[in-house]
C-alpha atoms as a PDB file:
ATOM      1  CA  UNK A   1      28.732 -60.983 -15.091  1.00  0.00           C
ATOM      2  CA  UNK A   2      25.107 -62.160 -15.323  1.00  0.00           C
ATOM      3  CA  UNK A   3      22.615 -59.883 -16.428  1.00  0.00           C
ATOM      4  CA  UNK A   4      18.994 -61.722 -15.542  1.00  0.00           C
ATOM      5  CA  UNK A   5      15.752 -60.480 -17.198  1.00  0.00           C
ATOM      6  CA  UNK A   6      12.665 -61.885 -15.683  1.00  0.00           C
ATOM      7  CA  UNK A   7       9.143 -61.493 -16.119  1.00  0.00           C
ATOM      8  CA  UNK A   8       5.833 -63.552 -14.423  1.00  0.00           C
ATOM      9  CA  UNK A   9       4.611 -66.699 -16.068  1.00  0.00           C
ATOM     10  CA  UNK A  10       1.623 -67.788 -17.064  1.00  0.00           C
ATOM     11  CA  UNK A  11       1.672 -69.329 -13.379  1.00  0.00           C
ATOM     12  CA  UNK A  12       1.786 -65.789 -11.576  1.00  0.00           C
ATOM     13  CA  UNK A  13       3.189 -67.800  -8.775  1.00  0.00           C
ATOM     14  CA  UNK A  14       6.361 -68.856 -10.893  1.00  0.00           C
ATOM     15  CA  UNK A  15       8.609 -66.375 -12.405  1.00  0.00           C
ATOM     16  CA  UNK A  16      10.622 -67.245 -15.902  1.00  0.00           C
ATOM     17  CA  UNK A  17      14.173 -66.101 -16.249  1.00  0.00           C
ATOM     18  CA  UNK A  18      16.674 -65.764 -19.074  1.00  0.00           C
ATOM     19  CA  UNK A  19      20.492 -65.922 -17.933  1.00  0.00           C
ATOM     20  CA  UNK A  20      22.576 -63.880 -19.954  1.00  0.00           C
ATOM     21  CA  UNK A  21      26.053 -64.887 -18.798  1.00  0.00           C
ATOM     22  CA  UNK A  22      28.715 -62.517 -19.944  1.00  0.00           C
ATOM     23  CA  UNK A  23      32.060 -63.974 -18.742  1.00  0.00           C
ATOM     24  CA  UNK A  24      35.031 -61.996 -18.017  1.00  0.00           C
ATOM     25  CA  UNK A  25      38.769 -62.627 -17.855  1.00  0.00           C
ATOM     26  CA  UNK A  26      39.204 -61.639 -14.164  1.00  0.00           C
ATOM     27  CA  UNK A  27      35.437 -62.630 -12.315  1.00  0.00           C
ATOM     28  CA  UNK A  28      36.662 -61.565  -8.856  1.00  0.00           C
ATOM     29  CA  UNK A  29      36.039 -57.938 -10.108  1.00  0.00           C
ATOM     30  CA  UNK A  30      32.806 -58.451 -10.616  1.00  0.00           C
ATOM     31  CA  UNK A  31      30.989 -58.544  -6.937  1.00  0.00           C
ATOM     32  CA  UNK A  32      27.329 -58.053  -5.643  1.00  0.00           C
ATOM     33  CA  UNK A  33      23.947 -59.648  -6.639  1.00  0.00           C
ATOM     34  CA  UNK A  34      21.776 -56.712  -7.619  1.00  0.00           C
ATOM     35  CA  UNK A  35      18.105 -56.232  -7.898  1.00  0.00           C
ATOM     36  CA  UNK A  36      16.927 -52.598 -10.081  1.00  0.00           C
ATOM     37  CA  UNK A  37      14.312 -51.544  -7.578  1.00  0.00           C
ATOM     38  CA  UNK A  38      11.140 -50.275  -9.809  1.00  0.00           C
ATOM     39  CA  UNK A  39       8.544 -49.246  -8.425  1.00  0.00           C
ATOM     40  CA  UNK A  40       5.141 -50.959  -8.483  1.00  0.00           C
ATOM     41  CA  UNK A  41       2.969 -47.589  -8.846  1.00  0.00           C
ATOM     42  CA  UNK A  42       4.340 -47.467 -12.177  1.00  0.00           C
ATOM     43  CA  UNK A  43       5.358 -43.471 -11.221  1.00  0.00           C
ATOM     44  CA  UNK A  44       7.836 -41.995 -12.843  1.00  0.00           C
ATOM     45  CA  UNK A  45      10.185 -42.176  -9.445  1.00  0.00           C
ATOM     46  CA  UNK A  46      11.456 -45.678  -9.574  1.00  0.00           C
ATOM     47  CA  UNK A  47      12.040 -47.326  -6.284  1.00  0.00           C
ATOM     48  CA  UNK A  48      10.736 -44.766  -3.705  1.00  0.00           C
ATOM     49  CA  UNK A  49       8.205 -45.415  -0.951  1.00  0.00           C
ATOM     50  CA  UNK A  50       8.996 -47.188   2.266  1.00  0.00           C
ATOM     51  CA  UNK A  51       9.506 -50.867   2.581  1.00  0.00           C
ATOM     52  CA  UNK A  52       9.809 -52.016   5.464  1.00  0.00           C
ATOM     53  CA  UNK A  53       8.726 -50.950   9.354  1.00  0.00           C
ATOM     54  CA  UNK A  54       8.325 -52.203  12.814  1.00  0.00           C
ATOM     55  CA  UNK A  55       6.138 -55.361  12.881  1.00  0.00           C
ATOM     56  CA  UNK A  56       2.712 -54.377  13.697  1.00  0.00           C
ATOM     57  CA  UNK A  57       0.167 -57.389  14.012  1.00  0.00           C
ATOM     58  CA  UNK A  58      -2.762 -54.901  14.385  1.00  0.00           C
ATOM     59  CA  UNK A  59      -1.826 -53.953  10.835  1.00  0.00           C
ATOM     60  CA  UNK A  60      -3.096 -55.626   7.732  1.00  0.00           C
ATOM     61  CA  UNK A  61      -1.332 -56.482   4.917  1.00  0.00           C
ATOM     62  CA  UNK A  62      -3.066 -57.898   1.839  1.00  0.00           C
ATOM     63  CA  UNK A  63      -0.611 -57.627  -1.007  1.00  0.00           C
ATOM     64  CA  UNK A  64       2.219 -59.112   0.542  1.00  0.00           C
ATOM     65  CA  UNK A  65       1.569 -60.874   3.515  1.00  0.00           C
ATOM     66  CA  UNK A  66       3.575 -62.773   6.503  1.00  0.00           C
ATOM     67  CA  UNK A  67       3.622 -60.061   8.654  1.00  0.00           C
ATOM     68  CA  UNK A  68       5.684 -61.897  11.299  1.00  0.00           C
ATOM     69  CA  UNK A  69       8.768 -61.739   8.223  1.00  0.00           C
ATOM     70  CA  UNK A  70       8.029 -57.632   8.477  1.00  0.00           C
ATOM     71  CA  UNK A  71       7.819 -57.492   5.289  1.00  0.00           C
ATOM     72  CA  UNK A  72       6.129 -54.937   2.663  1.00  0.00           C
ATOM     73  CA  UNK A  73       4.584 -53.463   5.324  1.00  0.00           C
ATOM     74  CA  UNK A  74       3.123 -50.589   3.503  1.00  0.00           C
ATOM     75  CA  UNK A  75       1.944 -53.150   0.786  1.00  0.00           C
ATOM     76  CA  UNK A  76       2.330 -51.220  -2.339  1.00  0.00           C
ATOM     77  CA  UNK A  77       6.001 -49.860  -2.357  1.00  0.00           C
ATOM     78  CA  UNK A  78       7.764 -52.186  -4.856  1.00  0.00           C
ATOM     79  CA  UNK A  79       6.325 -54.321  -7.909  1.00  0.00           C
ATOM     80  CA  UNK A  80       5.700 -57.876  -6.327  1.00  0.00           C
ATOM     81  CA  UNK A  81       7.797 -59.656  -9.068  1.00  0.00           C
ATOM     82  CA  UNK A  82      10.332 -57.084  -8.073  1.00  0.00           C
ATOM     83  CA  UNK A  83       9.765 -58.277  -4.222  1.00  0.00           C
ATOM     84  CA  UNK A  84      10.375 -62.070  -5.332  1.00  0.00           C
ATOM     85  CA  UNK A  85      13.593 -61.067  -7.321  1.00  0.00           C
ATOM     86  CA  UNK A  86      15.248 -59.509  -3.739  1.00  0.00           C
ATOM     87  CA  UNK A  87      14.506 -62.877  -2.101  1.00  0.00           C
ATOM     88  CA  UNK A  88      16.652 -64.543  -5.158  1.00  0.00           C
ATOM     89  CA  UNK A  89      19.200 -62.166  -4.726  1.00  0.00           C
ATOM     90  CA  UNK A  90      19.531 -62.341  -1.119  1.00  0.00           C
ATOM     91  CA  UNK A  91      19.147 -66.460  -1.309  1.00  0.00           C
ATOM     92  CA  UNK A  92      21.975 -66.129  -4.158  1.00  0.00           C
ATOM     93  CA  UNK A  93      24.183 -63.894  -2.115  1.00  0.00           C
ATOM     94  CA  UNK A  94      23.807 -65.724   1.455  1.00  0.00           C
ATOM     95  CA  UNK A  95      25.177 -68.981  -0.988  1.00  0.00           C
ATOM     96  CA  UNK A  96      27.708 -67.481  -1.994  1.00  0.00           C
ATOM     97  CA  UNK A  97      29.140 -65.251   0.697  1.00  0.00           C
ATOM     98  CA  UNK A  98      28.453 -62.055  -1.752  1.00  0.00           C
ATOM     99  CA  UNK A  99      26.332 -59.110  -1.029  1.00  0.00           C
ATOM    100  CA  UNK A 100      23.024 -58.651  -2.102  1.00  0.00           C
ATOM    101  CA  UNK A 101      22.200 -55.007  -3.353  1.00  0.00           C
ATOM    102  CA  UNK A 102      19.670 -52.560  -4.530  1.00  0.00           C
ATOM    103  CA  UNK A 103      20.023 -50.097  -7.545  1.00  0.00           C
ATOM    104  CA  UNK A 104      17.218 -46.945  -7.316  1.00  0.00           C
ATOM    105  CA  UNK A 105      16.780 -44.320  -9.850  1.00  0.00           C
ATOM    106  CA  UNK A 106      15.053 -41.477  -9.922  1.00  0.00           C
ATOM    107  CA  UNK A 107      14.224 -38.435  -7.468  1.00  0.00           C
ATOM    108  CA  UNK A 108      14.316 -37.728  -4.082  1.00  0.00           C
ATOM    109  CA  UNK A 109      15.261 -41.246  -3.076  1.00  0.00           C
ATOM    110  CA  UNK A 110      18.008 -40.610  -0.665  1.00  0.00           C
ATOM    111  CA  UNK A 111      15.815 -40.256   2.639  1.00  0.00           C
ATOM    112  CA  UNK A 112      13.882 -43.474   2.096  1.00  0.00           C
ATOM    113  CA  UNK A 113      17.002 -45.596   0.355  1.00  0.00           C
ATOM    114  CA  UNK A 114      17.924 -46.792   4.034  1.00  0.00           C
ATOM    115  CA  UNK A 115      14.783 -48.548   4.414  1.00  0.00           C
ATOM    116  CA  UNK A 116      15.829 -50.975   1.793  1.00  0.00           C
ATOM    117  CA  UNK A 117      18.757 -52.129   4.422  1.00  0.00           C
ATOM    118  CA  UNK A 118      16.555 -55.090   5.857  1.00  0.00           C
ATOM    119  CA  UNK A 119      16.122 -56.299   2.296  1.00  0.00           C
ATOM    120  CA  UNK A 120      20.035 -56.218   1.387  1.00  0.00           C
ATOM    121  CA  UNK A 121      23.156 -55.140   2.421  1.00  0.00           C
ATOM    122  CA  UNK A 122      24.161 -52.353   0.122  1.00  0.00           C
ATOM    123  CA  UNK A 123      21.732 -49.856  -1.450  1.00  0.00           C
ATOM    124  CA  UNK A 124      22.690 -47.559  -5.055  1.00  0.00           C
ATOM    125  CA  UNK A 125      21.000 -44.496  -5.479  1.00  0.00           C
ATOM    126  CA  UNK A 126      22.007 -42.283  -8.599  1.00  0.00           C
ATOM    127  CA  UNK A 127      19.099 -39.317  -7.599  1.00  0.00           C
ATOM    128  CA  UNK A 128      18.741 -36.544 -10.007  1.00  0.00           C
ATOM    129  CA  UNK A 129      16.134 -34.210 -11.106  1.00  0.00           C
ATOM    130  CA  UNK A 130      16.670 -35.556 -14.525  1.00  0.00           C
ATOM    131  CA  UNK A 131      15.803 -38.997 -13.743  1.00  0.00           C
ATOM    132  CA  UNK A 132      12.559 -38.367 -11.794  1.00  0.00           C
ATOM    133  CA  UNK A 133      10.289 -38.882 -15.806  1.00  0.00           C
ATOM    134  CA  UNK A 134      11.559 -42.221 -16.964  1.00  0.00           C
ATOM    135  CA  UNK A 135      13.503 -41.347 -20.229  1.00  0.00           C
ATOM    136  CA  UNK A 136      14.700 -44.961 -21.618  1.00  0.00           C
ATOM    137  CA  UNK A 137      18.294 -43.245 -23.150  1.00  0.00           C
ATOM    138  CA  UNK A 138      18.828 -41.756 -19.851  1.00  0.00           C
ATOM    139  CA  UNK A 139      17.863 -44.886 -17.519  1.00  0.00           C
ATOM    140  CA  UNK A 140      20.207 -47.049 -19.819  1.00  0.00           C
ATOM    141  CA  UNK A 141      23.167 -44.488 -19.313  1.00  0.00           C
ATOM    142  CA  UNK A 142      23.031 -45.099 -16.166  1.00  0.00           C
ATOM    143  CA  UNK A 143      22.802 -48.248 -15.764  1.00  0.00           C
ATOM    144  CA  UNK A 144      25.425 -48.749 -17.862  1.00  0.00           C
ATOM    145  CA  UNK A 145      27.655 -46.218 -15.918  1.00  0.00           C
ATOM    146  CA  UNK A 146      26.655 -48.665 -12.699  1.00  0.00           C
ATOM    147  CA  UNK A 147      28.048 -51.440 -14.586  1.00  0.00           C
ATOM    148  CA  UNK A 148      31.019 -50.070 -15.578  1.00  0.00           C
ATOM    149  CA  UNK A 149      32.149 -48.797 -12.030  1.00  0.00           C
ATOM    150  CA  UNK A 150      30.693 -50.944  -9.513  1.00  0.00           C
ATOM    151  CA  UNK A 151      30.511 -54.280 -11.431  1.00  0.00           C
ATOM    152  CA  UNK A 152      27.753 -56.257 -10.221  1.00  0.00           C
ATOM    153  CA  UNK A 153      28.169 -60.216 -10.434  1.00  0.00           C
ATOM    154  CA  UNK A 154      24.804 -60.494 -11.398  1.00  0.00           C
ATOM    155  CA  UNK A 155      22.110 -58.019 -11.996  1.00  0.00           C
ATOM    156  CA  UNK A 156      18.339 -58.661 -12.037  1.00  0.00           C
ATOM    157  CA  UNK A 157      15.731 -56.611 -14.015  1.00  0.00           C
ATOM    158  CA  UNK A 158      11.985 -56.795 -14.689  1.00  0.00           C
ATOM    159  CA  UNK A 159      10.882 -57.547 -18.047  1.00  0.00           C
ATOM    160  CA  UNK A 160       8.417 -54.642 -18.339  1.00  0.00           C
ATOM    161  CA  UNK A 161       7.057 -52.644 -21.383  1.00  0.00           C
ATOM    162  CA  UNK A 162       8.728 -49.898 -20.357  1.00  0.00           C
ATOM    163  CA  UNK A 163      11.890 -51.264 -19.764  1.00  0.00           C
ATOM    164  CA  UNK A 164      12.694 -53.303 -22.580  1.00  0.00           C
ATOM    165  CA  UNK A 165      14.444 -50.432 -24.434  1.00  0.00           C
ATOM    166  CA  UNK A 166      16.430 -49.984 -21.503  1.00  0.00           C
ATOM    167  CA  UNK A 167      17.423 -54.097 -21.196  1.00  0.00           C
ATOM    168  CA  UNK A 168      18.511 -54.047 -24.886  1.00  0.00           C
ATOM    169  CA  UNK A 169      20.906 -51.055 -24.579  1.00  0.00           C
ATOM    170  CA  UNK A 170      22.031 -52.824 -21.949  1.00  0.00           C
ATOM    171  CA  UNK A 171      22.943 -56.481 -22.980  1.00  0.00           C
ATOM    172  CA  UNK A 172      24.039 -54.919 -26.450  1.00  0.00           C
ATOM    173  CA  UNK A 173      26.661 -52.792 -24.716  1.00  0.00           C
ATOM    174  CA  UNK A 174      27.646 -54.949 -22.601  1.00  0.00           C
ATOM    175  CA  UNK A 175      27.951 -57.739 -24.684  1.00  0.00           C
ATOM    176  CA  UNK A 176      30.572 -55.304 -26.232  1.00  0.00           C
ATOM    177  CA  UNK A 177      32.495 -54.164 -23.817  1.00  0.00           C
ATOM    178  CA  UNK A 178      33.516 -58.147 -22.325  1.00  0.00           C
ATOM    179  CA  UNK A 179      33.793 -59.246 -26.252  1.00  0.00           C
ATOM    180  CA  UNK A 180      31.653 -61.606 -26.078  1.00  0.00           C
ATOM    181  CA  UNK A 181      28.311 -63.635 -27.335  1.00  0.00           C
ATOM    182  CA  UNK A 182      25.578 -63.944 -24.358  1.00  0.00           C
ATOM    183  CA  UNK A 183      24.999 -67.601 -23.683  1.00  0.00           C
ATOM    184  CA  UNK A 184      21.543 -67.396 -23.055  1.00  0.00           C
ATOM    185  CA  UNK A 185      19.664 -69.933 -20.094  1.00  0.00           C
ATOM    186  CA  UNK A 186      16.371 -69.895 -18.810  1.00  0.00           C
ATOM    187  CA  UNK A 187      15.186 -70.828 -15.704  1.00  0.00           C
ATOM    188  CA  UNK A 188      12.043 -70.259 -12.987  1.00  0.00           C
ATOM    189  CA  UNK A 189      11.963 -69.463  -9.314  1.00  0.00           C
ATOM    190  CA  UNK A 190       8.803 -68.785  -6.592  1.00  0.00           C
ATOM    191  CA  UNK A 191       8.058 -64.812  -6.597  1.00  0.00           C
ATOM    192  CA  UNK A 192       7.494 -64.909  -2.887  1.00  0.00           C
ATOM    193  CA  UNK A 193       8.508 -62.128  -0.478  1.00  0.00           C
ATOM    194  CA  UNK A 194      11.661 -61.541   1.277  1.00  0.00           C
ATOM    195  CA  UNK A 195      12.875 -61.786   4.775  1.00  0.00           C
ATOM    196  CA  UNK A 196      13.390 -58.532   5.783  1.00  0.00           C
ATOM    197  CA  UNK A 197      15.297 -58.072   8.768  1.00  0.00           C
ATOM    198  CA  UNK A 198      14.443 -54.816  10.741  1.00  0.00           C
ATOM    199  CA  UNK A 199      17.549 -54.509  12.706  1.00  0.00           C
ATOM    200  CA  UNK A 200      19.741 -55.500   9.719  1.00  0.00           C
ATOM    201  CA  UNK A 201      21.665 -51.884   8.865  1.00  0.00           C
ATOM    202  CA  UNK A 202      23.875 -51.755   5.175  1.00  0.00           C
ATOM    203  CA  UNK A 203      25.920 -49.715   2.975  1.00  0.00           C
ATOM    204  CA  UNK A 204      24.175 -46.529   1.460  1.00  0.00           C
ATOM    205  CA  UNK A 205      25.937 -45.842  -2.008  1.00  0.00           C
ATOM    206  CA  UNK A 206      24.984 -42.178  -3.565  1.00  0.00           C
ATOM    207  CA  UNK A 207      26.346 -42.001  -6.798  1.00  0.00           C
ATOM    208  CA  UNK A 208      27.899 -38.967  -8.394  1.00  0.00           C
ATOM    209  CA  UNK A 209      26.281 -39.103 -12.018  1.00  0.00           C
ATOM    210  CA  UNK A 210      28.539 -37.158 -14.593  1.00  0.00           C
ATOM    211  CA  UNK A 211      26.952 -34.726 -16.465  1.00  0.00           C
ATOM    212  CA  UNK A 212      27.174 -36.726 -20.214  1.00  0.00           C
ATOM    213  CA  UNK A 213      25.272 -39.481 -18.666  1.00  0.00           C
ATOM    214  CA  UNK A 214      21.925 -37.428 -18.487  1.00  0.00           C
ATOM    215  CA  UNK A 215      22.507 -35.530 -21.872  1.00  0.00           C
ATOM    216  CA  UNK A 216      20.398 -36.332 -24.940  1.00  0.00           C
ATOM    217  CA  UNK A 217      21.939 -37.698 -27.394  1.00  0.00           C
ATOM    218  CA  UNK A 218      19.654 -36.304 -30.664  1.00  0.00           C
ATOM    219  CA  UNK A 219      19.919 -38.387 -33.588  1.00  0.00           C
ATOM    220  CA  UNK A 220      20.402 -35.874 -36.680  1.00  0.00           C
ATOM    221  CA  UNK A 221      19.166 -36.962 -40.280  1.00  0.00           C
ATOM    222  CA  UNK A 222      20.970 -34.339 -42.525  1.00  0.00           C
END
């Protein structure tokens, strides 16, 4: 499994990666190239808003652009880096004949999730009350439950402020649990928008969240 963090350049056209490959005895477990989904708002409901409509040519578009590709249309749903990572995933998973998915956390996602289908061809939604403030312990518990049960190939996350709690739970534990050292790469790609395909229709995933994912676990100094 791959686990990619990536975060904008001092080119804001160019995007700078770092590969953390975490190999595993039996790879054709491991399937998907996923994008986590966050939310450009910076909300507390990571991934919501809708993505992607009818083309319009009457309707302008200034964030993203290329209305003819019908994409963005509402211009503000998805962090732009976030927007350039789908079109890596979807490049990587047309190459390789895998599919290219979407993980969303947070609240009230479900009725929007299928908008995400002309982006990729499976969308993950763990939606919870819990999740709709962005607590780092919880976020990390479940990513790391989506890891352990639906075993992306490769799994792209923004290097945010916020998130960097959650990315270091996450390659520590999962450096664990293949026994393993990361070998660490780094590499760039274009952010540039995706190709979203309006008639394009995809898996929806809701996953069932146990209930020790989303408890605190308090720290006691006795």
């Amino acid at each position: 499994m791959k686990v990619i963090v990536c975060e904008n350049g001092v080119d804001l056209e160019q995007v700078v990666c770092r590969e953390f490959l975490f190999p595993d005895g039996n790879p054709d477990e491991w399937r998907g190239v996923t994008v986590f989904g966050e939310n450009l708002s910076g909300t507390k409901h990571m991934g919501t808003g809708t993505l992607c409509r009818e083309t319009d040519t009457s309707v302008s578009v200034p964030m993203c652009g290329n209305q003819d590709q019908n994409c963005c249309s509402d211009g503000c749903s998805l962090n732009p880096l976030t927007l350039g990572l789908l079109s890596e995933a979807r490049k990587k998973a047309d190459e390789t004949g895998d599919k290219a998915q979407i993980l969303l956390i947070g609240e009230g996602l479900v009725e929007t999730a299928r908008e995400y289908f002309c982006f990729v061809d499976r969308v993950f939604v763990y939606d919870d009350p819990k999740l709709a403030a962005f607590d780092p312990e919880h976020f990390a518990a479940v990513f790391w439950h989506f890891i352990e049960n639906y075993k992306p190939a490769a799994f792209f996350i923004r290097n945010s402020e916020s998130m960097r709690p959650v990315i270091d739970a996450v390659l520590a534990k999962t450096g664990d649990y293949l026994n393993c050292t990361a070998e660490v790469s780094e590499f760039h790609l274009s952010c540039s928008d995706p190709v979203c395909n309006p008639n394009h229709r995809g898996e929806l995933v809701i996953c069932e969240i146990p209930d020790s994912v989303l408890v605190s676990q308090v720290t006691c100094f006795c």
